[in-house]
Each structure stands twice: as C-alpha cells, then as structure tokens.
Protein backbone atom coordinates (compact mmCIF):
# COMPACT_ATOMS: atom_id res chain seq x y z
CA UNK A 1 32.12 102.57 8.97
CA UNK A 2 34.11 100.69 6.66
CA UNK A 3 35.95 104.08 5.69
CA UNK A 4 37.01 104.87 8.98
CA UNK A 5 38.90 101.31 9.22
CA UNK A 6 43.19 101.41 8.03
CA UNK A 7 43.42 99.73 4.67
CA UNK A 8 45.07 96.37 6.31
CA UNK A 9 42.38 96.14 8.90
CA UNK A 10 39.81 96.44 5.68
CA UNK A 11 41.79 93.84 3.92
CA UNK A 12 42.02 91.80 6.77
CA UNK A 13 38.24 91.93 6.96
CA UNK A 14 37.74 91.16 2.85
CA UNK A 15 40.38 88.12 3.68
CA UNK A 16 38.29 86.77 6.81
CA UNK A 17 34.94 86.99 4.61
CA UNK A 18 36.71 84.83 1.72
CA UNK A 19 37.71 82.31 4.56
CA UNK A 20 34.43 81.96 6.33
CA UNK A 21 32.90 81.54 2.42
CA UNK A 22 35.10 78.66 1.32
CA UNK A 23 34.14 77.49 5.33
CA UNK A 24 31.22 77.23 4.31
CA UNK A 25 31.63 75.57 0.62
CA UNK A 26 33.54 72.99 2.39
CA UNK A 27 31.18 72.32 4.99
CA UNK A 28 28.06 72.16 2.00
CA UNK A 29 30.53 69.21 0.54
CA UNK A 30 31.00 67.36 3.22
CA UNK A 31 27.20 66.94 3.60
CA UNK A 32 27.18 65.57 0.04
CA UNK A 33 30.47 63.06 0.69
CA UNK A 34 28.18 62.06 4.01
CA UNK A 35 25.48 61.56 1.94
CA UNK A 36 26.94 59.42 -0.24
CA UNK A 37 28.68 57.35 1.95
CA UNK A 38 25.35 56.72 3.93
CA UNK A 39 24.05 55.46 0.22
CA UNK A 40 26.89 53.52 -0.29
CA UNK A 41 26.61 51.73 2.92
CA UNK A 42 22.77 51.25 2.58
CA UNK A 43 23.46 49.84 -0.87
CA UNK A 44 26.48 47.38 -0.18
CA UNK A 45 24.18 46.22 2.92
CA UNK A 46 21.24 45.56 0.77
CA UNK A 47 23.43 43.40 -1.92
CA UNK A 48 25.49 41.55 1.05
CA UNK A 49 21.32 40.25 2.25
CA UNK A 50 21.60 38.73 -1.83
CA UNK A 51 22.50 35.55 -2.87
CA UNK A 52 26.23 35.57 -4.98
CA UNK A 53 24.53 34.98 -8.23
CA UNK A 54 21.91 37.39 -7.89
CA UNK A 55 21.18 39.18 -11.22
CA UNK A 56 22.74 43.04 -10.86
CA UNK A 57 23.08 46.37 -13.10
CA UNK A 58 24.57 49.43 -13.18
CA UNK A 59 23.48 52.30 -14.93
CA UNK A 60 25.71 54.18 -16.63
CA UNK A 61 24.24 57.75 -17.94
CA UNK A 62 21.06 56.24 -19.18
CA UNK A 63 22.04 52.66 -20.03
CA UNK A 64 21.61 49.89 -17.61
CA UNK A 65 24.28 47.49 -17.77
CA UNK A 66 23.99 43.98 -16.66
CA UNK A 67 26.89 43.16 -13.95
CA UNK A 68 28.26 40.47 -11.87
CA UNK A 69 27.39 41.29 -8.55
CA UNK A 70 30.44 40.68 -6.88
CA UNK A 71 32.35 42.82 -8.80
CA UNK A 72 29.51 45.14 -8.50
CA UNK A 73 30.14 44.86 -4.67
CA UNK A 74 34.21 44.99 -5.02
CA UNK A 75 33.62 48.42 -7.38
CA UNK A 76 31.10 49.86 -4.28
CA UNK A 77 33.59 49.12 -1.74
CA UNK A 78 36.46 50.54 -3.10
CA UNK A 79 34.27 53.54 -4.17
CA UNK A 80 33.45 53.88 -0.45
CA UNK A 81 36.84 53.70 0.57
CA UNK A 82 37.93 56.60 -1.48
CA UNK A 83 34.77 58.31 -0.31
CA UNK A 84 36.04 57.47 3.17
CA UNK A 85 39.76 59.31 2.30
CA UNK A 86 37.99 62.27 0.75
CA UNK A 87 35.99 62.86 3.78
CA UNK A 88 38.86 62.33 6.16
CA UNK A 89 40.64 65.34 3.89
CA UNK A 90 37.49 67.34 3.45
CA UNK A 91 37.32 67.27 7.24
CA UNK A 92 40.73 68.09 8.25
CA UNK A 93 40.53 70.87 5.98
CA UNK A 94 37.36 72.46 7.34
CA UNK A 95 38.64 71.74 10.85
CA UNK A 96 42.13 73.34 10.38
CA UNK A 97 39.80 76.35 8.42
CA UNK A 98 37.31 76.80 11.09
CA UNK A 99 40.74 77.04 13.56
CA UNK A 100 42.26 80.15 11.17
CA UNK A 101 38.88 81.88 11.32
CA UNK A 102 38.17 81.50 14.99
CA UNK A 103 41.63 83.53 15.78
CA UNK A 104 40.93 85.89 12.97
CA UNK A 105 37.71 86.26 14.68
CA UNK A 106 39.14 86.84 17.72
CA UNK A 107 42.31 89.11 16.23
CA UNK A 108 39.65 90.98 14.31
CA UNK A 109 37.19 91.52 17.35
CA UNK A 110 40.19 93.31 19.08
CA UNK A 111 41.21 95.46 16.43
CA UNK A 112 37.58 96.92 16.01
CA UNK A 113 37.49 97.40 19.94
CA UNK A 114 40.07 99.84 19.13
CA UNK A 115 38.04 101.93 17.22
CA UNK A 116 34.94 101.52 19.11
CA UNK A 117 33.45 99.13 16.81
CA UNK A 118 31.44 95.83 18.58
C-alpha cells in the first residue's frame, strides 16, 4: 500500500508517525513531573504538621545528611515551583503537539480518501 502512495504523501506519513511518538514521550513525562509534584506536596504537607526544630535529613546518593528543616522546606518549595514551570511548559507543548497532529490527522485522512485508502 505504502508503494502506491506519492513520495510527499509517504513522507508526510513518516513525519506524522515521528510527531505522534514524541506525543507520546511528552505525555509519559508529564506523568512523571505529576508524580513528583504530588510527592512534593505530600512531603512539604507532612513537614508543615512538624514542629520548626524537628530533626530532618536529606539523602544525597546514599548518604543521609542531617538538615535544618526549614531550609529543608524552603529547598522543597522552590523545587516544586520549578516543577510547577516545567509542567506548565511540558503541557503547552503536548497541547500545541496534540493540535499539529489532529490537522495532520485530518489533512492525512483526506489525502488517503483520494486513493481509496480508509
């Protein structure tokens, strides 16, 4: 089938397949940036419920480091605000991807009408 299709409608197809793939890489990382903002709320929730001078540590590789825990909390938050901006990007990009291959989709679907092809 694929033979029977003009060279720019094949490489429109090979172009449309590379664009619903990184689609799809994008949409696997913003499940992971979710994820990790759901653990950094969960986790600057839990230390807010603790007393200021609360004993804290980070682990770093396989070394756990005692810390203060407000700047433990300060670190978190601004970690979760740049987790915030990165998911704001990640999704605008999907969004504005998902829009490109939607009227390729549609651009596509009516060039392989032409040829008989569903």
């Amino acid at each position: 089938m694929a033979q029977q299709l003009p060279p720019e409608l094949q490489q429109e197809l090979i172009k449309f397949d590379n664009l619903r793939r990184q689609h799809e890489t994008l949409q696997v990382a913003l499940q992971q940036i979710k994820s990790e903002l759901t653990e950094l709320s969960s986790t600057l929730e839990e230390l807010g419920k603790l007393p200021d001078d609360t004993v804290t540590y980070r682990i770093v590789g396989q070394v756990m480091f005692q810390v203060d825990k407000l700047q433990l909390v300060k670190d978190l938050e601004d970690k979760k605000r740049t987790t915030e901006l990165s998911l704001e990007s990640y999704t605008k990009r999907a969004n504005s991807l998902g829009e490109t291959i939607r009227e390729m989709s549609t651009k596509l679907q009516a060039e392989f009408a032409k040829y008989g092809i569903q």
